[in-house]
Protein backbone atom coordinates (compact mmCIF):
# COMPACT_ATOMS: atom_id res chain seq x y z
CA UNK A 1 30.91 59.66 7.76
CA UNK A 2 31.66 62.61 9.91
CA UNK A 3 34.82 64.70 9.91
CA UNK A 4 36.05 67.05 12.49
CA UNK A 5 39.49 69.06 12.47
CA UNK A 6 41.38 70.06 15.26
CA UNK A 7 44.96 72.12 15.17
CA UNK A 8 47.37 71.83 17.48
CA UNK A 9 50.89 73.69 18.23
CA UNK A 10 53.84 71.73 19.13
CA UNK A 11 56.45 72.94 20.35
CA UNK A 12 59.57 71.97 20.36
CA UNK A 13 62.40 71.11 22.99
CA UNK A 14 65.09 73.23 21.36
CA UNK A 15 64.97 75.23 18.68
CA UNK A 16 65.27 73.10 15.79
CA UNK A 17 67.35 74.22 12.37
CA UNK A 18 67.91 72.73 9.37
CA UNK A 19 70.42 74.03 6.32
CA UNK A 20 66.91 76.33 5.33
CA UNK A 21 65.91 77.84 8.50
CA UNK A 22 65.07 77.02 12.13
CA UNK A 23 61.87 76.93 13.91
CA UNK A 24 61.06 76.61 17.72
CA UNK A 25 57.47 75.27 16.88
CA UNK A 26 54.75 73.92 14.48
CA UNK A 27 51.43 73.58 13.56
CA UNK A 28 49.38 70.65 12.70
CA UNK A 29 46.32 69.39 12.16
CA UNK A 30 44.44 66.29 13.23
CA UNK A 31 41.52 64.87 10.88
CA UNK A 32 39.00 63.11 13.41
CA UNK A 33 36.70 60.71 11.08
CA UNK A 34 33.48 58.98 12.79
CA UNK A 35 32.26 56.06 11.06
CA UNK A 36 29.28 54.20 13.27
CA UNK A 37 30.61 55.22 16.45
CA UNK A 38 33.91 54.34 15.36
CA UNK A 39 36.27 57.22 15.49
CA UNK A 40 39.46 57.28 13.85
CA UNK A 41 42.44 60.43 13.56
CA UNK A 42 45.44 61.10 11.21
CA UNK A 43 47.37 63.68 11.22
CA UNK A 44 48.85 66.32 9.07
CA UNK A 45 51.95 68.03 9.30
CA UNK A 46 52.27 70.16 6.01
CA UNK A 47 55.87 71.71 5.10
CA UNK A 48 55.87 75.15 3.01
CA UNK A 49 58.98 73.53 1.44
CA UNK A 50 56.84 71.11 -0.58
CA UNK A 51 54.07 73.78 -1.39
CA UNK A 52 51.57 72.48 1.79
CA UNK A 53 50.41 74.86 4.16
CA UNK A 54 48.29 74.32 7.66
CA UNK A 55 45.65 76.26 5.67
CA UNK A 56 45.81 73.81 2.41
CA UNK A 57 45.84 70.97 5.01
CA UNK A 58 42.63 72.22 6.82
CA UNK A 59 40.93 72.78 3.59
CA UNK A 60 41.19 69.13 2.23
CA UNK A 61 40.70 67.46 5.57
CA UNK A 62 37.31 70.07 5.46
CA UNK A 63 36.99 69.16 1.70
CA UNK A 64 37.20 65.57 1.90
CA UNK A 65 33.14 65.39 3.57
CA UNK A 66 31.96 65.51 0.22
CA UNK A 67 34.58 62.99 -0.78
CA UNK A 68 34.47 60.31 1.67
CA UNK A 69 31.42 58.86 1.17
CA UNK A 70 30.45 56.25 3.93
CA UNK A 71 32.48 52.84 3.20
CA UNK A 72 35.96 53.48 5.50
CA UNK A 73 36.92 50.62 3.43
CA UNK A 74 37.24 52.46 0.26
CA UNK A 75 40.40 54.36 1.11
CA UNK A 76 41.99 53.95 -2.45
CA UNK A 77 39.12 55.11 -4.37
CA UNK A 78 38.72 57.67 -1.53
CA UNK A 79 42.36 58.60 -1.83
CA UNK A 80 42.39 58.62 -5.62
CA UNK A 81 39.22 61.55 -5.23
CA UNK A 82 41.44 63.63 -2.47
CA UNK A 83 44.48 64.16 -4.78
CA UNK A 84 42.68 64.91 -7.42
CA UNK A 85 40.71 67.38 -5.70
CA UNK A 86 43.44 68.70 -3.61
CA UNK A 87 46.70 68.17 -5.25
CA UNK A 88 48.90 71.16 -3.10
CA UNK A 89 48.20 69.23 0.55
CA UNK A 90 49.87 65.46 0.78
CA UNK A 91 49.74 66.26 4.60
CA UNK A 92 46.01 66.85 4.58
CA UNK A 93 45.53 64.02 2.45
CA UNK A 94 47.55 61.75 4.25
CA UNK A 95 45.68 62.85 7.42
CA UNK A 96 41.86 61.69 6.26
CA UNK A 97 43.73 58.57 4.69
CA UNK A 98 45.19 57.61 7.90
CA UNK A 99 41.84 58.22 9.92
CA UNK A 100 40.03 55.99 7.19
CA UNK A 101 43.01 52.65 8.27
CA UNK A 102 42.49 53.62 11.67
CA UNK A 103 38.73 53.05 11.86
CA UNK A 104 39.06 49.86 9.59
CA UNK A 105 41.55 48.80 12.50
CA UNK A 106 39.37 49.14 14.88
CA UNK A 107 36.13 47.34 12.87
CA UNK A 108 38.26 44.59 11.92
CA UNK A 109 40.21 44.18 15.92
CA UNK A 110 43.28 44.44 14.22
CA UNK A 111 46.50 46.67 14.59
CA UNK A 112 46.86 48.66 11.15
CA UNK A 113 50.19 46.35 10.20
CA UNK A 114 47.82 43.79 10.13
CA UNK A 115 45.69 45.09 7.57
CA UNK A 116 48.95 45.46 5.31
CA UNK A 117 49.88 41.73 6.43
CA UNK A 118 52.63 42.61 8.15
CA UNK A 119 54.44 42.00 11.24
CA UNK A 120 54.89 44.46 13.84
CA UNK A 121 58.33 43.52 15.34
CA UNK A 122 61.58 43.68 14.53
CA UNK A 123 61.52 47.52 13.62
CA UNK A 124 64.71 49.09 12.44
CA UNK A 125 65.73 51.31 14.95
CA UNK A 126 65.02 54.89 15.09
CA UNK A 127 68.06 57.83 14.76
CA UNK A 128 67.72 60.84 16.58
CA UNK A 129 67.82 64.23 15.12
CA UNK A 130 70.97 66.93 15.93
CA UNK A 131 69.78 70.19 14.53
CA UNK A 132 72.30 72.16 13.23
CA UNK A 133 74.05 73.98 16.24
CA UNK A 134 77.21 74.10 17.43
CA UNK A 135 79.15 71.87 19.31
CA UNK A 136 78.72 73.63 22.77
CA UNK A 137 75.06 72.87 22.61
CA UNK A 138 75.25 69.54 21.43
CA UNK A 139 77.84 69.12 24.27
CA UNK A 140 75.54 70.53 26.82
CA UNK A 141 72.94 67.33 25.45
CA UNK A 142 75.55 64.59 25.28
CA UNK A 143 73.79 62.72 28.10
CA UNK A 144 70.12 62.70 25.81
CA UNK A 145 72.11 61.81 22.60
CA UNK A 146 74.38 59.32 23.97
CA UNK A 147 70.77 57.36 25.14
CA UNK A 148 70.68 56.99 20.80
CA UNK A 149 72.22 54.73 18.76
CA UNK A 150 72.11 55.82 15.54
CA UNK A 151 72.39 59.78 14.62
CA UNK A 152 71.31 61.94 12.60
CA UNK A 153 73.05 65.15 12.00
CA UNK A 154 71.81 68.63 10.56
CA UNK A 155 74.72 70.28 8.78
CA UNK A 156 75.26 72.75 6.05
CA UNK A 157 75.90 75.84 8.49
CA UNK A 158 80.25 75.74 7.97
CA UNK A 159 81.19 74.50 11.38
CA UNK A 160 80.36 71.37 11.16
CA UNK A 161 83.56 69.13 11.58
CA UNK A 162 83.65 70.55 15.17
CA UNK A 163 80.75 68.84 16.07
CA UNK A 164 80.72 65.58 14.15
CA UNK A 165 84.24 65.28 16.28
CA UNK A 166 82.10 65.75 19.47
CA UNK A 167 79.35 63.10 18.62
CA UNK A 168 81.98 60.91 17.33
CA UNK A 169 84.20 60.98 20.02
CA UNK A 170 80.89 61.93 23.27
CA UNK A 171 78.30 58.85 22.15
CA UNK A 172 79.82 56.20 20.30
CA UNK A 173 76.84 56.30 17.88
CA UNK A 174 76.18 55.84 14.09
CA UNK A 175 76.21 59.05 12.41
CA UNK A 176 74.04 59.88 9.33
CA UNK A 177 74.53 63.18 7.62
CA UNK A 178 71.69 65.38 6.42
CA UNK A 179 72.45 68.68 4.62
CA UNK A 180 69.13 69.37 3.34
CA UNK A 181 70.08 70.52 -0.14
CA UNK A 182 72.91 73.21 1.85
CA UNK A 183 76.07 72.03 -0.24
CA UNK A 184 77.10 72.56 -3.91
CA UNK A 185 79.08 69.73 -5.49
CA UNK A 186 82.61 70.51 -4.70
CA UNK A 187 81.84 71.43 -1.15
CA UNK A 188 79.99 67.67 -1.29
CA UNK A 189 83.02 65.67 -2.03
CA UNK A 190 85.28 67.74 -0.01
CA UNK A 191 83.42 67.15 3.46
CA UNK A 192 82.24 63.54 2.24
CA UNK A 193 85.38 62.38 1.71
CA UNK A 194 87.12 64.59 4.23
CA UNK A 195 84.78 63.22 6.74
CA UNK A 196 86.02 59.24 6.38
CA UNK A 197 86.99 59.33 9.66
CA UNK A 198 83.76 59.06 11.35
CA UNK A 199 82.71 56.68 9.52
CA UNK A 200 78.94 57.93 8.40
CA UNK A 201 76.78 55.63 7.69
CA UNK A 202 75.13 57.80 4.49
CA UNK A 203 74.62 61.31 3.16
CA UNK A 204 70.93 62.39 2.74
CA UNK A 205 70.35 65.05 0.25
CA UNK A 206 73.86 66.60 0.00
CA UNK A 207 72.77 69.56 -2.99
CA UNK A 208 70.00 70.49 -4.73
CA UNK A 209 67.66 67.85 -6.01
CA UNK A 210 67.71 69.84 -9.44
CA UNK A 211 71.27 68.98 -10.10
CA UNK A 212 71.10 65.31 -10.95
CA UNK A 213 74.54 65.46 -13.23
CA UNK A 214 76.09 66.73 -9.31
CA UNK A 215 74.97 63.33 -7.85
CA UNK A 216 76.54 61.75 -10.62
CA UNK A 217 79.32 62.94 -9.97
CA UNK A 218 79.80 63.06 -6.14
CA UNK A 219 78.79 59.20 -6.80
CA UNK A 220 82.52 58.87 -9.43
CA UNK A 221 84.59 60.90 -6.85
CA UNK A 222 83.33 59.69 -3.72
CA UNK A 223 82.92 55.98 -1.89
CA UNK A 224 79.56 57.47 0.57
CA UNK A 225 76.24 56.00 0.29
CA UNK A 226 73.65 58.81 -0.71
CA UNK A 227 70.13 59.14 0.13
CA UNK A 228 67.61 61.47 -1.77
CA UNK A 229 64.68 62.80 0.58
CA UNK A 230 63.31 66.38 -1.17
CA UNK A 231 63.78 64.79 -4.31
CA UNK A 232 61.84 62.23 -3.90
CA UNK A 233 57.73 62.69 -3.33
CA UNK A 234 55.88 60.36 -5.45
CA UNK A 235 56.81 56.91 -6.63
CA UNK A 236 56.99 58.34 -10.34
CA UNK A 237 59.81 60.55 -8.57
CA UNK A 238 62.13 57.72 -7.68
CA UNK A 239 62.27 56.57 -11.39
CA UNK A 240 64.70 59.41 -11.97
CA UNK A 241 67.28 58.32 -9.47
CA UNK A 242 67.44 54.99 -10.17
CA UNK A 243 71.79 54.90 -10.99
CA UNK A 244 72.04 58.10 -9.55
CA UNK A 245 71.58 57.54 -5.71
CA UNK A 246 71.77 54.60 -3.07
CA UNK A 247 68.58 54.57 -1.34
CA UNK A 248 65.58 57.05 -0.87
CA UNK A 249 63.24 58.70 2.50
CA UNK A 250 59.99 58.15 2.30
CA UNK A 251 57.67 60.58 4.31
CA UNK A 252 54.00 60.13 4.58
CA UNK A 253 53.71 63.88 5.04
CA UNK A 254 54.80 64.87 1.35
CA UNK A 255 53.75 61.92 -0.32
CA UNK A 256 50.01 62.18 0.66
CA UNK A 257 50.00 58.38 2.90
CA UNK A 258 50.28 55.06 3.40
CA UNK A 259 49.23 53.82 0.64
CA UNK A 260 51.42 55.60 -1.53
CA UNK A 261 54.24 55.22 0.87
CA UNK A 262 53.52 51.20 0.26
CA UNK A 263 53.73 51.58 -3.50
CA UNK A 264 56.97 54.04 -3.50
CA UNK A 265 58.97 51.33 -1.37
CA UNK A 266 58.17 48.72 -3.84
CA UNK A 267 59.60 51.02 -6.89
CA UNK A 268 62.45 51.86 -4.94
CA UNK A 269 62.96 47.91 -4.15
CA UNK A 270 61.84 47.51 -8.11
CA UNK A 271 65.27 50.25 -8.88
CA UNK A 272 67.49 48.75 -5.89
CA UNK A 273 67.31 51.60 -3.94
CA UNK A 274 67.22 51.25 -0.43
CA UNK A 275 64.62 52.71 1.89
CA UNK A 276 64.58 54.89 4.59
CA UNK A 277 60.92 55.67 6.70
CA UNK A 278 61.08 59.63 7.49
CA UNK A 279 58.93 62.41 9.41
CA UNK A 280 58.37 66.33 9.46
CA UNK A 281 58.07 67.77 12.93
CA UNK A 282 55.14 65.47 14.05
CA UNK A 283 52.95 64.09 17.49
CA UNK A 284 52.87 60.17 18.61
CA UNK A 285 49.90 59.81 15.83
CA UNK A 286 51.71 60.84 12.55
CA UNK A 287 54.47 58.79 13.95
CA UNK A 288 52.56 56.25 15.21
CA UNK A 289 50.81 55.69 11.33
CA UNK A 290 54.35 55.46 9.37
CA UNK A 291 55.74 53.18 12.20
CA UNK A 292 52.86 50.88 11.16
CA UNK A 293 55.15 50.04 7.66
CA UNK A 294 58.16 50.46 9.24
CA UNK A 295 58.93 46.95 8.71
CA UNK A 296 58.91 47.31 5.17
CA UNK A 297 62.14 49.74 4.90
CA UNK A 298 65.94 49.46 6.06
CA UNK A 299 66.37 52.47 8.18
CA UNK A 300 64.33 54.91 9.74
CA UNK A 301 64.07 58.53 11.20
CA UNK A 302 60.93 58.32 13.08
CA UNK A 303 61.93 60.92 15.81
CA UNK A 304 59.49 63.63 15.23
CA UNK A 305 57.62 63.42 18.19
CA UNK A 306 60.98 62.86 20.62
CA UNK A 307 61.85 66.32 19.61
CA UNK A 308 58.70 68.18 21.30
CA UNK A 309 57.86 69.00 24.59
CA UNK A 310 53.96 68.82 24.32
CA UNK A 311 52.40 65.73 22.72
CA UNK A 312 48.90 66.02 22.85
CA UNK A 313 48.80 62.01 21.60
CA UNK A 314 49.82 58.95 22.98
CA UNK A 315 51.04 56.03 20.60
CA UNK A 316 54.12 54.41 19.35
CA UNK A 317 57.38 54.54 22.14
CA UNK A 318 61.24 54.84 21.01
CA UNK A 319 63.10 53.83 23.97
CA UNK A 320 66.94 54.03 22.93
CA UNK A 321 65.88 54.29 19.28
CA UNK A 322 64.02 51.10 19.71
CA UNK A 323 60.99 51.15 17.86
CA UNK A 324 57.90 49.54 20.06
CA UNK A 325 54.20 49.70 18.33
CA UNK A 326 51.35 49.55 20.51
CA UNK A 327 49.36 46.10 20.16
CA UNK A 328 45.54 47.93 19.79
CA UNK A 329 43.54 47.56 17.17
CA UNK A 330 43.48 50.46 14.83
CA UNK A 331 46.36 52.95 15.26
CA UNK A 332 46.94 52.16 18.81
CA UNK A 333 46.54 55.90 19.47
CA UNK A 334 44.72 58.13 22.22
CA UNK A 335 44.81 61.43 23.14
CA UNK A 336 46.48 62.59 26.09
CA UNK A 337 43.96 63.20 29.10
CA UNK A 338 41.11 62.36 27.11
């Protein structure tokens, strides 16, 4: 098989900032596999947080032509060979597995959730993402947010009753709270249960992953449901917070693809954890591929490509935060004025 690479620079609507920095664009990289005249792409966002880098993820999408060998079918044993080979890039990996479902897709006339037996339809519906900023901007938005249902809010900046009060009070919607590691434990339960009021939904990833005897006890003082997402990277990784936490995101982009995505919601089923379907900063075709098992999980946050101003794909569609898969064989995905 033949493998091509192509980066691209997306860039984003606002500048977007989480509790560890903020960024007004990002890099990826798209693996284009050719199997018989069958092409398929995946894509790889990598995040420095988790050790990835656009270079690491260009290196194993170049590294995998002496992996791939020439049976598209083969994507476990060809996925097995990647991480072994390239353990530092999940994104890159993730990328060349994704190309690999999209050409059996196409060979077999099937959309990928077929392949995994699945149905396409009802999807949980997507939130969309509030950086952190201050209220003012978020005010000068309230038209775009109020067209979401479900929220998902940035904080861990200080000033963040002011704006949970706006979106509270502005949209109407369901707020989920995401401080990205940004709080110690008494700062935790203070907002958590200062915050009541609004009624949030959950709390992803309140302090440090590190501290697991925090989450135990923000668990005893508090009544919130708490997700884990930089904890949690591997399905060996959601063993640990089995008791500890309520539920877990699961990101193709830092847990190296669908197939592992697949076998990390059954342990998390396995420790009664519930599941939520995440993304990085990503086009229509890294969304597109984790929409595909979107049926699988309770909740999802499958807004990366909403937030950029320059797709250079065309794919799944989140109208309202509803969740609508294109009915093509493969990945459903094209590129834009191809």
């Amino acid at each position: 098989m033949k493998i091509d690479v192509r980066t691209y620079e997306l860039r984003l609507e606002v500048p977007f900032a989480i509790a560890r920095g903020t960024t007004s664009s990002h890099t990826i990289c798209v693996a284009e596999v050719e199997h018989e005249g069958v092409k398929g792409l995946g894509e790889a966002s990598p995040s420095a947080y988790y050790g990835d880098s656009l270079e690491a993820a260009r290196a194993a999408i170049e590294g995998a032509r002496s992996i791939i060998g020439n049976d598209p079918f083969a994507v476990r044993a060809v996925a097995e060979r990647l991480k072994e080979a390239f353990p530092t890039s999940p994104s890159g990996r993730a990328a060349v597995e994704v190309a690999l479902y999209d050409i059996m897709g196409k060979l077999s006339g099937v959309p990928l959730y077929r392949l995994f037996g699945l149905s396409g339809a009802p999807l949980p519906v997507t939130s969309f993402t509030v950086g952190v900023e201050d209220a003012s901007l978020a005010r000068s938005r309230i038209e775009i947010l109020r067209a979401f249902p479900i929220l998902k809010v940035k904080v861990g900046f200080g000033r963040e009753q002011d704006l949970l009060a706006l979106l509270a009070e502005e949209t109407g919607a369901t707020l989920r709270v995401d401080a990205n590691e940004g709080w110690q434990v008494d700062e935790a339960i203070e907002k958590i249960n200062a915050w009541e009021r609004y009624s949030i939904e959950f709390f992803e990833q309140p302090i440090p992953k590190e501290n697991k005897d925090g989450y135990r006890e923000i668990k005893r003082a508090t009544n919130a449901t708490i997700f884990v997402d930089e904890g949690v990277s591997s399905k060996h990784d959601i063993l640990q917070w089995e008791g500890l936490v309520d539920g877990v995101n699961i990101k193709l982009m830092k847990c190296g693809g669908l197939r592992e995505a697949i076998d990390m919601i059954a342990v998390a089923r396995a420790c009664g954890l519930r599941v939520m379907l995440g993304c990085m900063v990503e086009s229509a075709l890294g969304i597109t591929a984790a929409a595909h098992i979107a049926s699988l999980v309770d909740c999802c946050d499958l807004d990366g490509n909403l937030l950029i101003s320059n797709d250079p794909f065309e794919g799944v569609r989140a109208e309202g935060g509803i969740i609508c898969l294109p009915d093509l064989p493969g990945l459903g995905v094209a590129a834009r004025n191809a």
